[in-house]
N, C-alpha and C. Protein backbone atom coordinates (compact mmCIF):
# COMPACT_ATOMS: atom_id res chain seq x y z
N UNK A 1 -1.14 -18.19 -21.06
CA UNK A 1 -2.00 -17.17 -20.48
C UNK A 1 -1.23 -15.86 -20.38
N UNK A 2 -1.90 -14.73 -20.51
CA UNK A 2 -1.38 -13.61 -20.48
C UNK A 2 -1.44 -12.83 -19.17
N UNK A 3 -0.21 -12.09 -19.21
CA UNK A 3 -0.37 -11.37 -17.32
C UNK A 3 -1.32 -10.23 -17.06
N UNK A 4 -1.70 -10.85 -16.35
CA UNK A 4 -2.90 -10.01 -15.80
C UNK A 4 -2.20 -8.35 -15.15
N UNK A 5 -2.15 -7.54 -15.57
CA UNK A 5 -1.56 -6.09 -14.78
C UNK A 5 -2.81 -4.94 -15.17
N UNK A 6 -3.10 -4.67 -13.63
CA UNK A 6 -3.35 -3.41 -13.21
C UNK A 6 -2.64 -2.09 -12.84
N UNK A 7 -3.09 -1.04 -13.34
CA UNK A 7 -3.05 0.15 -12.94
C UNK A 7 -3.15 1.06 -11.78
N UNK A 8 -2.41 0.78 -10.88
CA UNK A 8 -3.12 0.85 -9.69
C UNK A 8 -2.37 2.03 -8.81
N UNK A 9 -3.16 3.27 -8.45
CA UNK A 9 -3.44 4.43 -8.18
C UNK A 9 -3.10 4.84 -6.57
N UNK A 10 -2.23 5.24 -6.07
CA UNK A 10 -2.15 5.72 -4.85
C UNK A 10 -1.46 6.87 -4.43
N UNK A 11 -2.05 8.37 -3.46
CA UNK A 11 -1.43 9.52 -3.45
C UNK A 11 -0.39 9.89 -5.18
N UNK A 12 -0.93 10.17 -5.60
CA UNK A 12 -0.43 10.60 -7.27
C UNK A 12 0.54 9.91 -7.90
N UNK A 13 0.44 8.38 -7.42
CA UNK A 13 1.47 7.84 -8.15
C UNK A 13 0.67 6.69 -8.52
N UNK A 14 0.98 6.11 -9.58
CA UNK A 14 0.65 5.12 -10.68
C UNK A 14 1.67 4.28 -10.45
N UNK A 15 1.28 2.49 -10.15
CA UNK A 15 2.10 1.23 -10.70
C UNK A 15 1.81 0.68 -11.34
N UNK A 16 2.28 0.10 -12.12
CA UNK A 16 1.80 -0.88 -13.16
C UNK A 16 1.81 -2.33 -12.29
N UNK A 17 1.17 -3.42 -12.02
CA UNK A 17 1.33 -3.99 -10.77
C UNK A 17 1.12 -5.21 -11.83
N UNK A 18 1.94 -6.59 -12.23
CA UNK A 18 1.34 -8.02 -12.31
C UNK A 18 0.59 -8.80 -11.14
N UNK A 19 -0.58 -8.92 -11.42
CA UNK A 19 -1.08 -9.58 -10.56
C UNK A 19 -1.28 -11.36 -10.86
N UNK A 20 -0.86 -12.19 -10.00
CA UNK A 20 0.53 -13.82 -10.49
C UNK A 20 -1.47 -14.13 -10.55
N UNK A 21 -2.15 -14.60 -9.74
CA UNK A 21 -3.72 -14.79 -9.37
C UNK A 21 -5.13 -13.81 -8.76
N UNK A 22 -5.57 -13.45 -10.33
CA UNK A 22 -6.85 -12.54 -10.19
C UNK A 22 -7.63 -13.38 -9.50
N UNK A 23 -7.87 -14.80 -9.31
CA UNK A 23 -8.58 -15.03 -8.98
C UNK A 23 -8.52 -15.73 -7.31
N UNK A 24 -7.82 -15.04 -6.89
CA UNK A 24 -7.36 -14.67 -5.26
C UNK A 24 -8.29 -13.71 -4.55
N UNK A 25 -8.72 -13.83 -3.70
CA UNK A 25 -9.33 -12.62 -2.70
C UNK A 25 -8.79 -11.62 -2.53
N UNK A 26 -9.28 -10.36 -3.05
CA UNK A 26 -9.19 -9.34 -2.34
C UNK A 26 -8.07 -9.49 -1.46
N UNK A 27 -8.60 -9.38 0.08
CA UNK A 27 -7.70 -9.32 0.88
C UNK A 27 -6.36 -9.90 1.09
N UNK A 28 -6.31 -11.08 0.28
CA UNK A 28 -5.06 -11.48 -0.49
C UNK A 28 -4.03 -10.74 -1.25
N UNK A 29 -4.87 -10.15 -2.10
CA UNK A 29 -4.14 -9.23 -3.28
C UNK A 29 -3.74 -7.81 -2.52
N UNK A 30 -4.79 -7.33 -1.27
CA UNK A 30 -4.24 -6.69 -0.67
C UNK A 30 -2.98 -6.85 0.43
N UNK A 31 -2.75 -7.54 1.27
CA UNK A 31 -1.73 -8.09 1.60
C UNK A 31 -0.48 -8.58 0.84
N UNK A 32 -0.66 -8.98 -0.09
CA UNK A 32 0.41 -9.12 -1.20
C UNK A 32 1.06 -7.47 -1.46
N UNK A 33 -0.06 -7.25 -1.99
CA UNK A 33 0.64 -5.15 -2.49
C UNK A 33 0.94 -4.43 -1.71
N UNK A 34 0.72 -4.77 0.06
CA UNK A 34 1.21 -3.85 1.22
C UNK A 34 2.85 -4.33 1.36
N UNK A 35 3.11 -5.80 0.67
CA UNK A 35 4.82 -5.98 0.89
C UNK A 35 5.15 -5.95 -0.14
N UNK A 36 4.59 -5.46 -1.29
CA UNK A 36 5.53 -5.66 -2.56
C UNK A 36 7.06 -4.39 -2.15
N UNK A 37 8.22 -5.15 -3.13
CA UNK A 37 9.03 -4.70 -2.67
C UNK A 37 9.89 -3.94 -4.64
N UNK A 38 9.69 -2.67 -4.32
CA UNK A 38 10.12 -2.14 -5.72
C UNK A 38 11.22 -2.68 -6.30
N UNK A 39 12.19 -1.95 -7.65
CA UNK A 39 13.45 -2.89 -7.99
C UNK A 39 14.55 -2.25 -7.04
N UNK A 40 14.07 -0.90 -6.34
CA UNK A 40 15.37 -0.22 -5.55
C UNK A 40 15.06 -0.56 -4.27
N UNK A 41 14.31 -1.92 -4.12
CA UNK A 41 14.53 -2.44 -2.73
C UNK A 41 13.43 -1.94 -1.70
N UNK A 42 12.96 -0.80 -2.08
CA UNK A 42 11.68 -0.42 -0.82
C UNK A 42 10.58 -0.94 -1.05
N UNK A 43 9.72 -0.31 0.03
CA UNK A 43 8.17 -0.93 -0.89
C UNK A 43 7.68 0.10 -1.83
N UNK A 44 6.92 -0.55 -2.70
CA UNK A 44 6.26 0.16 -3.24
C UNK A 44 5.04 1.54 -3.25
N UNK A 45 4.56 0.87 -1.92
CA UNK A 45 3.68 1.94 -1.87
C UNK A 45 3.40 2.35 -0.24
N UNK A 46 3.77 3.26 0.45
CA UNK A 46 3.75 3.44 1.68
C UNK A 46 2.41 3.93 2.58
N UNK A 47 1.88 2.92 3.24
CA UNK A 47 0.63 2.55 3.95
C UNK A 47 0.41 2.88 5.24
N UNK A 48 0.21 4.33 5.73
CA UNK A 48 0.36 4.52 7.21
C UNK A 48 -0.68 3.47 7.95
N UNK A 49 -0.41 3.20 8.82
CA UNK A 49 -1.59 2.88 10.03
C UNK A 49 -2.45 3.33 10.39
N UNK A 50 -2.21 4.72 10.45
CA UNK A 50 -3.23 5.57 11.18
C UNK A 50 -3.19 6.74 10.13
N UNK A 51 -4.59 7.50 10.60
CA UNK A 51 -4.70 9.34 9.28
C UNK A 51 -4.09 10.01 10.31
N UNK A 52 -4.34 10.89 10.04
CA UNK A 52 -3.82 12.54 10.68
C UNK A 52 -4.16 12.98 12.17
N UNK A 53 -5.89 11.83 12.49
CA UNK A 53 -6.62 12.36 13.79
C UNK A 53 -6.02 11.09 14.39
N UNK A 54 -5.38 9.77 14.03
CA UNK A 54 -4.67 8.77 15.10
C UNK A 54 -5.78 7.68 14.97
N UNK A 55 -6.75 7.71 13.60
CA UNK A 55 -7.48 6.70 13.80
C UNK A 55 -6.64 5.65 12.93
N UNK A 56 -7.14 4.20 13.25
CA UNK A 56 -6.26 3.13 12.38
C UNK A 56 -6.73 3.62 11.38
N UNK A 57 -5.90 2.56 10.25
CA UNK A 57 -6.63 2.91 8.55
C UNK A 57 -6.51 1.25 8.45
N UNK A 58 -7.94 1.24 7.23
CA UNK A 58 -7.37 -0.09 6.71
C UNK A 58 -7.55 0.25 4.98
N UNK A 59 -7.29 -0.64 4.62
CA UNK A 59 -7.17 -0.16 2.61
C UNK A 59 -8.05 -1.36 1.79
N UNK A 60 -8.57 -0.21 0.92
CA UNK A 60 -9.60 -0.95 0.15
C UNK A 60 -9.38 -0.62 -1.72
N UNK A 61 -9.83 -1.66 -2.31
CA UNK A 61 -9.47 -1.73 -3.61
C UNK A 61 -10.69 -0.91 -4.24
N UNK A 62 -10.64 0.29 -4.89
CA UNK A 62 -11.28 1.50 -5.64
C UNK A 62 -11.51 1.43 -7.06
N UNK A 63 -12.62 1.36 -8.13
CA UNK A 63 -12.62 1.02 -9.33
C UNK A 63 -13.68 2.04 -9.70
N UNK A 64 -13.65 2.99 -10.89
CA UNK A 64 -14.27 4.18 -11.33
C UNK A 64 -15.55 3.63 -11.90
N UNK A 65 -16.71 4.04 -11.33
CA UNK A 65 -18.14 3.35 -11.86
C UNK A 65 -17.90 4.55 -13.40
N UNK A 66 -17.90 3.80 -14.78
CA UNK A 66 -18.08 4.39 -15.87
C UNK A 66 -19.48 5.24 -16.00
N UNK A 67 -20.83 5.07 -15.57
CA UNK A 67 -21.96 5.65 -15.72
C UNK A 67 -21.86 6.81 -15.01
N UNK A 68 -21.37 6.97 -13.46
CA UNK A 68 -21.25 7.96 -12.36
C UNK A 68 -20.08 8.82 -12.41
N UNK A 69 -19.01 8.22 -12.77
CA UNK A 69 -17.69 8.51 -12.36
C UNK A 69 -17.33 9.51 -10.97
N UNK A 70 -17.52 8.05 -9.97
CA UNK A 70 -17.14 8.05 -8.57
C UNK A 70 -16.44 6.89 -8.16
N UNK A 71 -15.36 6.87 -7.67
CA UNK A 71 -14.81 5.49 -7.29
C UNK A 71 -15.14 4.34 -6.42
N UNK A 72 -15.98 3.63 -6.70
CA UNK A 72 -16.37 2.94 -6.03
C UNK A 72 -15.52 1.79 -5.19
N UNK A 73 -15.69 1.80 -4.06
CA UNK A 73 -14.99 0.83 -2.99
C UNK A 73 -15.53 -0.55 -3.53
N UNK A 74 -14.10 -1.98 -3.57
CA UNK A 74 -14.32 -2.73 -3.75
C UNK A 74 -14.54 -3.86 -2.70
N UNK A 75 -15.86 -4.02 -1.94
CA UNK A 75 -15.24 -4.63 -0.47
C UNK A 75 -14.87 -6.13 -0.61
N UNK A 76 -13.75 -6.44 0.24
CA UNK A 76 -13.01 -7.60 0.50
C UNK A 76 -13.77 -9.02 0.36
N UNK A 77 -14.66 -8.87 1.11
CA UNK A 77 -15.95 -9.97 1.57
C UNK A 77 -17.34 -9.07 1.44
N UNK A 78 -18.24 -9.92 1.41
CA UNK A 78 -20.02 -9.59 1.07
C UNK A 78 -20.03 -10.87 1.83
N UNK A 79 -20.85 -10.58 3.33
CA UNK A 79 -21.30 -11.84 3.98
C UNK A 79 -20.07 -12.92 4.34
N UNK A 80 -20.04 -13.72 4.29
CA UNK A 80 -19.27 -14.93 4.45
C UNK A 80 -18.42 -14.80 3.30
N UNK A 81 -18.14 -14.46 1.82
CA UNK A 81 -18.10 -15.01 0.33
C UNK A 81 -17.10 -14.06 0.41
N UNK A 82 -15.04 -14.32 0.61
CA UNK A 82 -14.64 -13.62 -0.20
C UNK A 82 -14.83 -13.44 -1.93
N UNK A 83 -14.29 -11.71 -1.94
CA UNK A 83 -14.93 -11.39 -3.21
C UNK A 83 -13.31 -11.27 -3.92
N UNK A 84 -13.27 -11.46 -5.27
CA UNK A 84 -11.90 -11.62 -5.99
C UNK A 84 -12.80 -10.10 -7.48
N UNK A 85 -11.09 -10.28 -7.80
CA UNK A 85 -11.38 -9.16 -8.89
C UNK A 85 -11.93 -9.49 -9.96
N UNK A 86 -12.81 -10.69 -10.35
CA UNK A 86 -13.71 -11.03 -11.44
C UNK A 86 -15.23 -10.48 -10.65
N UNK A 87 -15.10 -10.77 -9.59
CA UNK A 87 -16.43 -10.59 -8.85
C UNK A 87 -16.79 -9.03 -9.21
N UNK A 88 -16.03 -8.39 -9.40
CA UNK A 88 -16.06 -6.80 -9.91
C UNK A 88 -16.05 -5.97 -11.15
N UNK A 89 -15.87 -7.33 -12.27
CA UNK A 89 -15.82 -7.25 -13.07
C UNK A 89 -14.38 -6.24 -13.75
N UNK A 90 -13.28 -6.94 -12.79
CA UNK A 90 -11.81 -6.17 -13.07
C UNK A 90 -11.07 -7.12 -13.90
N UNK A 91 -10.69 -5.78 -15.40
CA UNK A 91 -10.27 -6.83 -16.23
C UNK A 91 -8.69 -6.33 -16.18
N UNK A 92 -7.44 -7.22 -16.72
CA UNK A 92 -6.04 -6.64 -17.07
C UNK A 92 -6.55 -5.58 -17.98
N UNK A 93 -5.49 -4.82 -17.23
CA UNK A 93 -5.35 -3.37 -17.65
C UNK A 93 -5.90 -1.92 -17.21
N UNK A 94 -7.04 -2.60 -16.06
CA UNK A 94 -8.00 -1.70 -15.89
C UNK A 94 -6.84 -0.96 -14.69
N UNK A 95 -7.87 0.30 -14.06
CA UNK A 95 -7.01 1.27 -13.31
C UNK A 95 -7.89 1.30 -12.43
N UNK A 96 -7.46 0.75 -11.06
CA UNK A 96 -7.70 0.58 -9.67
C UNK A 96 -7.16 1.85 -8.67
N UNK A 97 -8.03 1.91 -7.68
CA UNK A 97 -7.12 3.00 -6.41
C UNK A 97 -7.29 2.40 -5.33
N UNK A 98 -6.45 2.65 -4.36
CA UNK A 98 -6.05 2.36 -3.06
C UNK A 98 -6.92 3.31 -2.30
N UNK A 99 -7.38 2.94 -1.62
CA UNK A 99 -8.96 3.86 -0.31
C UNK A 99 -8.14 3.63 0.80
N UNK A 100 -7.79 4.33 1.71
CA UNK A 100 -7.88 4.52 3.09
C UNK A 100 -9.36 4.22 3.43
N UNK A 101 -9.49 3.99 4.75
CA UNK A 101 -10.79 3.92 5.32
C UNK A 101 -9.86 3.95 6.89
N UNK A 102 -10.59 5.20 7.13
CA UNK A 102 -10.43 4.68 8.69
C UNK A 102 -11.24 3.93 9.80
N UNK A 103 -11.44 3.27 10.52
CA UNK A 103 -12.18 2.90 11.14
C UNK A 103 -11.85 3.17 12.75
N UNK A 104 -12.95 2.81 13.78
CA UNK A 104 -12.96 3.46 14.98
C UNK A 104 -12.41 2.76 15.52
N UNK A 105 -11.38 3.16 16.85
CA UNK A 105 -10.58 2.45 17.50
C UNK A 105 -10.62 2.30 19.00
């Protein structure tokens, strides 16, 4: 089988990211990419807690609707049913972004 790697987009920087199981949840794959740890030892991609006004943040997986071209939020779960990156129709290679969302605290 071939490795699955995304493109994946945050404050103007680009990773090339292997992802080991696409067919993991969301919130899996997100938790995984909040500790990935680069080859010079840090993390990869730095995830405040909070925006600018002190609200929490949480992070969501972003994929460019081709017809609209607006990034559409990929949410974690629909109902009960985590959702994985087939559910979105995310193939290797494609180019993903990282969403802040703040929510109320």
């Amino acid at each position: 089988m071939d490795d699955f790697l995304l493109d994946i987009v945050y404050k103007n920087k680009t990773v090339r990211f292997k992802v080991v199981n696409p067919e993991a949840p969301l919130s899996t794959l997100m938790t995984n990419l909040r500790h990935s740890i680069g080859e010079d030892g840090k993390l990869i991609f730095d995830f405040p807690s909070i925006d600018d006004t002190g609200a929490p943040l949480d992070y969501f997986f972003g994929k460019e609707d081709p017809e609209v071209h607006e990034i559409r939020v990929l949410r974690p779960r629909i109902g009960r049913n985590d959702q994985t990156l087939m559910d979105y129709n995310v193939q290797s290679g494609d180019k993903v972004f990282l969403m802040p969302d703040p929510f109320p605290g």
